[in-house]
C-alpha atoms as a PDB file:
ATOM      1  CA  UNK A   1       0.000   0.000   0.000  1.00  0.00           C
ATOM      2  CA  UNK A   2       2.929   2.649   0.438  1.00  0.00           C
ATOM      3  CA  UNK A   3       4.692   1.396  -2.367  1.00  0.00           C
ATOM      4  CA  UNK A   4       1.273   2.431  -4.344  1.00  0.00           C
ATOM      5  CA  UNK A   5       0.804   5.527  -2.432  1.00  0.00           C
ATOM      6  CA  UNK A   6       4.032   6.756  -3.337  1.00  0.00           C
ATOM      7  CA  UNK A   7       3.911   6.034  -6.631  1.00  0.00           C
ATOM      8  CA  UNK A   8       1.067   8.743  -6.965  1.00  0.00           C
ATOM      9  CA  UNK A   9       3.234  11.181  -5.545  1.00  0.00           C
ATOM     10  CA  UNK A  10       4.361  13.123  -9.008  1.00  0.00           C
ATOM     11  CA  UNK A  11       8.357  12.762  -9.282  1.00  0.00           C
ATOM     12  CA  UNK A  12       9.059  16.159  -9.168  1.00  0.00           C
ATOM     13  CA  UNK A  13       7.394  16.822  -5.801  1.00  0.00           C
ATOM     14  CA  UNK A  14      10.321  14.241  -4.785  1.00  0.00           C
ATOM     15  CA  UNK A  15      13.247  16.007  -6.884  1.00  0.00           C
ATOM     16  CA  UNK A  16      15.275  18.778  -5.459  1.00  0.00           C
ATOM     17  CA  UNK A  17      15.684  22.318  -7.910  1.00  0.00           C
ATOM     18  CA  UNK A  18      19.058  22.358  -9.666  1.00  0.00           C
ATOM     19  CA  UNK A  19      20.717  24.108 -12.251  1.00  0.00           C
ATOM     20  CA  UNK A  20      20.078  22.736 -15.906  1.00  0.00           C
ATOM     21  CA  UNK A  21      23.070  21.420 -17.850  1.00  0.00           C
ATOM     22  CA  UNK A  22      24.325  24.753 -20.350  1.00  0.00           C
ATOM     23  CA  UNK A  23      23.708  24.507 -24.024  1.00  0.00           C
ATOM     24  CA  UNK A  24      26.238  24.199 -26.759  1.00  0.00           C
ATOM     25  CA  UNK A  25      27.050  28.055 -26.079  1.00  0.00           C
ATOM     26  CA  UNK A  26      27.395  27.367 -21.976  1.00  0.00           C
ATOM     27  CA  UNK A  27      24.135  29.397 -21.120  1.00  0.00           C
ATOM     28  CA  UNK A  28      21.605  27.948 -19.025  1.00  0.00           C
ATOM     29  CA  UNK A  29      18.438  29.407 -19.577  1.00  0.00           C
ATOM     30  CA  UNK A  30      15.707  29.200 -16.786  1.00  0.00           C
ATOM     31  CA  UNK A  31      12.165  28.026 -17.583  1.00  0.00           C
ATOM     32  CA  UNK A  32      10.984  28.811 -13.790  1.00  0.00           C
ATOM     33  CA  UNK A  33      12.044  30.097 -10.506  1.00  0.00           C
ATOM     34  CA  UNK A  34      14.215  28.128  -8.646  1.00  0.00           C
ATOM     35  CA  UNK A  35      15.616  27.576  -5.174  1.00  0.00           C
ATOM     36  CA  UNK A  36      19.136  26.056  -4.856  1.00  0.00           C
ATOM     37  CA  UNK A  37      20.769  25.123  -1.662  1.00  0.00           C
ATOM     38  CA  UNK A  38      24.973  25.153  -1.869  1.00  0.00           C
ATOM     39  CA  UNK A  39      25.285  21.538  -2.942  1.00  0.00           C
ATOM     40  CA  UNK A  40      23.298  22.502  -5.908  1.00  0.00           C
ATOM     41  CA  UNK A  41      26.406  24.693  -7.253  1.00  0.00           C
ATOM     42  CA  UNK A  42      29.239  22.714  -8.147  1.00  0.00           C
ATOM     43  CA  UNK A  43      30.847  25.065  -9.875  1.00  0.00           C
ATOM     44  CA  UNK A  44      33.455  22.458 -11.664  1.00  0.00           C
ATOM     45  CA  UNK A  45      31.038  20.645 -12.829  1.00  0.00           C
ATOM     46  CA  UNK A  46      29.104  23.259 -14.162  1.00  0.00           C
ATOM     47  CA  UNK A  47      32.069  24.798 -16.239  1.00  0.00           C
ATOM     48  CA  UNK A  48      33.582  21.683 -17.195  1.00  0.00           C
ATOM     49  CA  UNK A  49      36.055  22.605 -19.454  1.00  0.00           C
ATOM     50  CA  UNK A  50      33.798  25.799 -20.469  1.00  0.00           C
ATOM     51  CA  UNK A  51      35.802  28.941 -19.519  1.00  0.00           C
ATOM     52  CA  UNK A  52      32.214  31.138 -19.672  1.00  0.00           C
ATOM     53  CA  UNK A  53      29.184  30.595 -18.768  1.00  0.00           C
ATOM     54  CA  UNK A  54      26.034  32.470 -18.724  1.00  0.00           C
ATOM     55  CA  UNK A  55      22.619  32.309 -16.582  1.00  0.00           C
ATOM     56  CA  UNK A  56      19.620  33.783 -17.848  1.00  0.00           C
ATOM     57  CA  UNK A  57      16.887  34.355 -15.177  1.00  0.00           C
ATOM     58  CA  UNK A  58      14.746  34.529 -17.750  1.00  0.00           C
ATOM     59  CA  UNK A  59      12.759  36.729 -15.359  1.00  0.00           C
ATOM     60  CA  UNK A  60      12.725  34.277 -13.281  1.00  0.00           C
ATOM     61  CA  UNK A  61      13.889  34.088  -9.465  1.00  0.00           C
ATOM     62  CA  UNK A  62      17.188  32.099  -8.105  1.00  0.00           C
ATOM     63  CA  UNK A  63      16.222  31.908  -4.504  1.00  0.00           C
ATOM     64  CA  UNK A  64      19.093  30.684  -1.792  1.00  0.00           C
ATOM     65  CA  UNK A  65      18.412  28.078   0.799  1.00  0.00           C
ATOM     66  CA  UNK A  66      20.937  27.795   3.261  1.00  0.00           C
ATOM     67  CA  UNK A  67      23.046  30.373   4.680  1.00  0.00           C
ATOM     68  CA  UNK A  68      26.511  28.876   4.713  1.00  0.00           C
ATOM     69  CA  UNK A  69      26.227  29.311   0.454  1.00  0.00           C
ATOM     70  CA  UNK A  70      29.148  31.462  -1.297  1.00  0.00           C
ATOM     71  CA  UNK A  71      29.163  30.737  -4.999  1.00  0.00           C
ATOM     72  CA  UNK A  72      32.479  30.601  -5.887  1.00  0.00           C
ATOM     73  CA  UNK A  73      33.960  31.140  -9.451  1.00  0.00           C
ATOM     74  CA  UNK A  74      36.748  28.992 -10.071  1.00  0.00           C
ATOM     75  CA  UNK A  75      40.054  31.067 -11.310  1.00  0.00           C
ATOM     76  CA  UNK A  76      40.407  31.895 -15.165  1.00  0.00           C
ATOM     77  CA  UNK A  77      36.394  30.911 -15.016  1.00  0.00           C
ATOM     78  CA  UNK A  78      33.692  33.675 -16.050  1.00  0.00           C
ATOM     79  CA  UNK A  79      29.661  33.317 -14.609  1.00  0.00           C
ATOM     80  CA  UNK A  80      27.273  35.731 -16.151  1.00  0.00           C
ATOM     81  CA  UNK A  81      23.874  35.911 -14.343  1.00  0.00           C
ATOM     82  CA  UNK A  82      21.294  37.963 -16.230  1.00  0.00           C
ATOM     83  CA  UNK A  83      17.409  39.160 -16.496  1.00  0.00           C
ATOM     84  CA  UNK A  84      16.185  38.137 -12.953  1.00  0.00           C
ATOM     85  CA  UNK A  85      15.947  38.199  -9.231  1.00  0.00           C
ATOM     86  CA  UNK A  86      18.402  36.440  -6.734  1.00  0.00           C
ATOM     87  CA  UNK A  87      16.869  36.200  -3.155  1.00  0.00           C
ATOM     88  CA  UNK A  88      19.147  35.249  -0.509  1.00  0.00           C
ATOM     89  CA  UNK A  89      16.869  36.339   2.643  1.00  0.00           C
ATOM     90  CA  UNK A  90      18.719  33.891   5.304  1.00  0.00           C
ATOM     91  CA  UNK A  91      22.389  34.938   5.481  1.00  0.00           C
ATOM     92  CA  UNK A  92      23.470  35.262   9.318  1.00  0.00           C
ATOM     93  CA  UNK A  93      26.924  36.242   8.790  1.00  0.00           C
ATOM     94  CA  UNK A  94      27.264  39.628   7.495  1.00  0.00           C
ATOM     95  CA  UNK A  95      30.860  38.822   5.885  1.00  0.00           C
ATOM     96  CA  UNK A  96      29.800  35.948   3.787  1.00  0.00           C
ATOM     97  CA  UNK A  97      29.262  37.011   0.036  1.00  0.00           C
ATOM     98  CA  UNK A  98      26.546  35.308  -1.881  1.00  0.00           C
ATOM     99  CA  UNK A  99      29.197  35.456  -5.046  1.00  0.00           C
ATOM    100  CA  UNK A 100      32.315  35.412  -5.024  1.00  0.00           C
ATOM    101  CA  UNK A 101      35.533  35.553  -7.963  1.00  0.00           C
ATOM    102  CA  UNK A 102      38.468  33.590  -7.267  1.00  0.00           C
ATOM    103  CA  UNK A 103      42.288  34.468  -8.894  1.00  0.00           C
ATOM    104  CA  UNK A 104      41.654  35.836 -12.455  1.00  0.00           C
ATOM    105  CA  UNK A 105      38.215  34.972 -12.446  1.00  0.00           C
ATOM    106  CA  UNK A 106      34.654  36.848 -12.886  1.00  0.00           C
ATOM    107  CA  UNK A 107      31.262  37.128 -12.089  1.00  0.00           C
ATOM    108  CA  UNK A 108      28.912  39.086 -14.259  1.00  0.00           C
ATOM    109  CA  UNK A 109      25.530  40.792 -13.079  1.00  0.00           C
ATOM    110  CA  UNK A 110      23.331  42.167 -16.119  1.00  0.00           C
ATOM    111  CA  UNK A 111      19.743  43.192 -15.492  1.00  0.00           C
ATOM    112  CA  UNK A 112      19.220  41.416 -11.812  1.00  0.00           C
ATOM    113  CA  UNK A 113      17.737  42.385  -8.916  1.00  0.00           C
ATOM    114  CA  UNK A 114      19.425  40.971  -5.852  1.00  0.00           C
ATOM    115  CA  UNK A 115      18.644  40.920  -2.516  1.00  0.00           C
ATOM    116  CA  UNK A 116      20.510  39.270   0.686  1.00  0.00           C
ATOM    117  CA  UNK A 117      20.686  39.778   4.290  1.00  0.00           C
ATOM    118  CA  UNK A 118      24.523  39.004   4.029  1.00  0.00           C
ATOM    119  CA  UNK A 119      26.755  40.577   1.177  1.00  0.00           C
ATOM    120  CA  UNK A 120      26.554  40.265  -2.434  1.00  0.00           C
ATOM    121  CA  UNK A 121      29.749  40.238  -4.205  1.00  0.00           C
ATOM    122  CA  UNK A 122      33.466  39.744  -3.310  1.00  0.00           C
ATOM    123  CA  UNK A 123      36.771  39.433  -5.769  1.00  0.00           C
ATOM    124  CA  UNK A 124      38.660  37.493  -3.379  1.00  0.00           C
ATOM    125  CA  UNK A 125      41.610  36.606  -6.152  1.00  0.00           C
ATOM    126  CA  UNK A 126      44.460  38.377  -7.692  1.00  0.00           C
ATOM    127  CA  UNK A 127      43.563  39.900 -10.620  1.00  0.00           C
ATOM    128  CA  UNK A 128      39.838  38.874  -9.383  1.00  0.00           C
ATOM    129  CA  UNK A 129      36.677  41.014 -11.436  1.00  0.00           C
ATOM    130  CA  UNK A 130      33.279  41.856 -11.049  1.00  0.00           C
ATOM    131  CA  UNK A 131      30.988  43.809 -13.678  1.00  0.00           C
ATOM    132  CA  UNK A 132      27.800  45.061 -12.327  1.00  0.00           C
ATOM    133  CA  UNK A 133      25.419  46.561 -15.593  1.00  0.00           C
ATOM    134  CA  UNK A 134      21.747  48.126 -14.976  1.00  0.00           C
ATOM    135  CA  UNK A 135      21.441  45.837 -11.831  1.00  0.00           C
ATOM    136  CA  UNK A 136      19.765  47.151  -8.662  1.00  0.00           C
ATOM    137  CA  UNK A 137      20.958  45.250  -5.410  1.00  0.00           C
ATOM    138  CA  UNK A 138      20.345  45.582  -1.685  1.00  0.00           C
ATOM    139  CA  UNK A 139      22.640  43.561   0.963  1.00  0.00           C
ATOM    140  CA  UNK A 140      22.621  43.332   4.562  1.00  0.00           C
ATOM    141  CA  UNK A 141      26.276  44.305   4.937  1.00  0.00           C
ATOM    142  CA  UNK A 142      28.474  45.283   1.719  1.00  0.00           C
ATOM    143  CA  UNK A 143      27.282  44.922  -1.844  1.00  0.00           C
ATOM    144  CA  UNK A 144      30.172  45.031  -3.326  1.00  0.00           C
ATOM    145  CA  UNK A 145      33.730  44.380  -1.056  1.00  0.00           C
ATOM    146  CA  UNK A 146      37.169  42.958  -1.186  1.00  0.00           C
ATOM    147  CA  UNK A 147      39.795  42.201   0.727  1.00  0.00           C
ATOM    148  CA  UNK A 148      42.983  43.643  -0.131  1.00  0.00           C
ATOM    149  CA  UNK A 149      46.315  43.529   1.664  1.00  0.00           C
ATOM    150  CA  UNK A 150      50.116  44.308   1.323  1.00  0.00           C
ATOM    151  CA  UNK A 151      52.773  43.016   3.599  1.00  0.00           C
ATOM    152  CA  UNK A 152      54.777  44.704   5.945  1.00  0.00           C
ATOM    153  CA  UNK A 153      56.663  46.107   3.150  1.00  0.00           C
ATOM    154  CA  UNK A 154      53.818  47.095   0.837  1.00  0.00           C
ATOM    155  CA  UNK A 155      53.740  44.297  -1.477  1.00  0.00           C
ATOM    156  CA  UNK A 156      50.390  42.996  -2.349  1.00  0.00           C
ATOM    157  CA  UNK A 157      49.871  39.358  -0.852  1.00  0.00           C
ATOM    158  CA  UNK A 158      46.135  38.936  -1.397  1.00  0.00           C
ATOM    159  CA  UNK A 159      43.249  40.307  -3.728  1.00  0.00           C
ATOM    160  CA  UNK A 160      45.605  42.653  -5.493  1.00  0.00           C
ATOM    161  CA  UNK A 161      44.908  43.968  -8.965  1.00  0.00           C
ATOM    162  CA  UNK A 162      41.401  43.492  -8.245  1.00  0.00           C
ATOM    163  CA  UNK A 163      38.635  45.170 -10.911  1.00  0.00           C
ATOM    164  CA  UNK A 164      35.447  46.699  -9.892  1.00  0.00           C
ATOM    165  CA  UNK A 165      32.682  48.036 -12.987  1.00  0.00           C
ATOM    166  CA  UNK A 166      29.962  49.276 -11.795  1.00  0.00           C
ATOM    167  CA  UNK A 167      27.663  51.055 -14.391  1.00  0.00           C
ATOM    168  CA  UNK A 168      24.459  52.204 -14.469  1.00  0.00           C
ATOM    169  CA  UNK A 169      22.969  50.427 -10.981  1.00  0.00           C
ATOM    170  CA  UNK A 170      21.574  51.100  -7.422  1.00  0.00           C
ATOM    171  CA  UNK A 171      23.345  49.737  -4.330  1.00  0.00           C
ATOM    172  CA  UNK A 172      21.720  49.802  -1.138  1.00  0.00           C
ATOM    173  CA  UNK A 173      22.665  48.475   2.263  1.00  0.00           C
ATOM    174  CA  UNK A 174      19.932  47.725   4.957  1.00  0.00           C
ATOM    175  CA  UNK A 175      23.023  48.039   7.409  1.00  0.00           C
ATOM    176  CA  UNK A 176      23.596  45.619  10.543  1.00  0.00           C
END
């Protein structure tokens, strides 16, 4: 009898959101909101041995699950997330970034609306980028921050030669 009861269940009351494999042309395009926990981005697998890759919303929602989640572009790796809303409402530590750009790599907001009670974005690499374009985001801490440093001597040990474009956007911090 539970073997038949579950069967009614439809399969996709049972299966977890994830991200959809990228096309030919690495862009994943979303057909519905979503809700991804941090399992649901590995980031290796997602590139493969892509060096770009591009979300598209779609005008739909990305909505974060846990609060221990920091998407993390691998180095020499590009993500582009465009035309949609990321919601990360349950971030507890104000330091965490939701995204965040490792040596020589970059993330990519284009037409999203973002909202977190953490941070948004950190270039935590040498030579790290992020490129914020008509985007309007509101964090709990930082939108944008990185984490710089020199030695004793002034020579750049960490996040050095970091870029930072933002054009045409609204940042807004709700403060802690």
């Amino acid at each position: 009898a539970l073997v038949l009861a579950l069967s009614l269940i439809p399969t996709a009351a049972l299966a977890a959101d994830i991200l959809p494999a990228p096309d030919d042309n690495g862009v994943i395009t979303l057909e519905d909101n979503i809700s991804l926990a941090s399992a649901d981005w590995n980031m290796s697998a997602l590139f493969g041995e892509r060096d770009e890759i591009t979300i598209d919303l779609n005008g739909n929602t990305i909505t974060m699950t846990d609060t221990t989640i920091e998407v993390e572009v691998p180095a020499e790796k590009t993500l582009t997330l465009q035309n949609g809303t990321i919601s990360a409402p349950n971030y507890d530590v104000g330091n965490r970034a939701v995204f965040s750009a490792t040596t020589d790599a970059t993330i990519v907001f284009d037409h999203i609306t973002m909202t977190t009670t953490g941070a948004a974005l950190y270039p935590s690499g040498a030579a790290a980028a992020v490129i914020v374009r008509d985007s309007n985001i509101t964090a709990g801490t930082y939108v944008v921050g990185t984490n710089a440093s020199t030695n004793d001597t002034g020579v750049p040990i960490y996040s050095y030669n970091v870029k930072i474009m933002l054009i045409d956007s609204v940042f807004t911090t709700t403060g802690w």
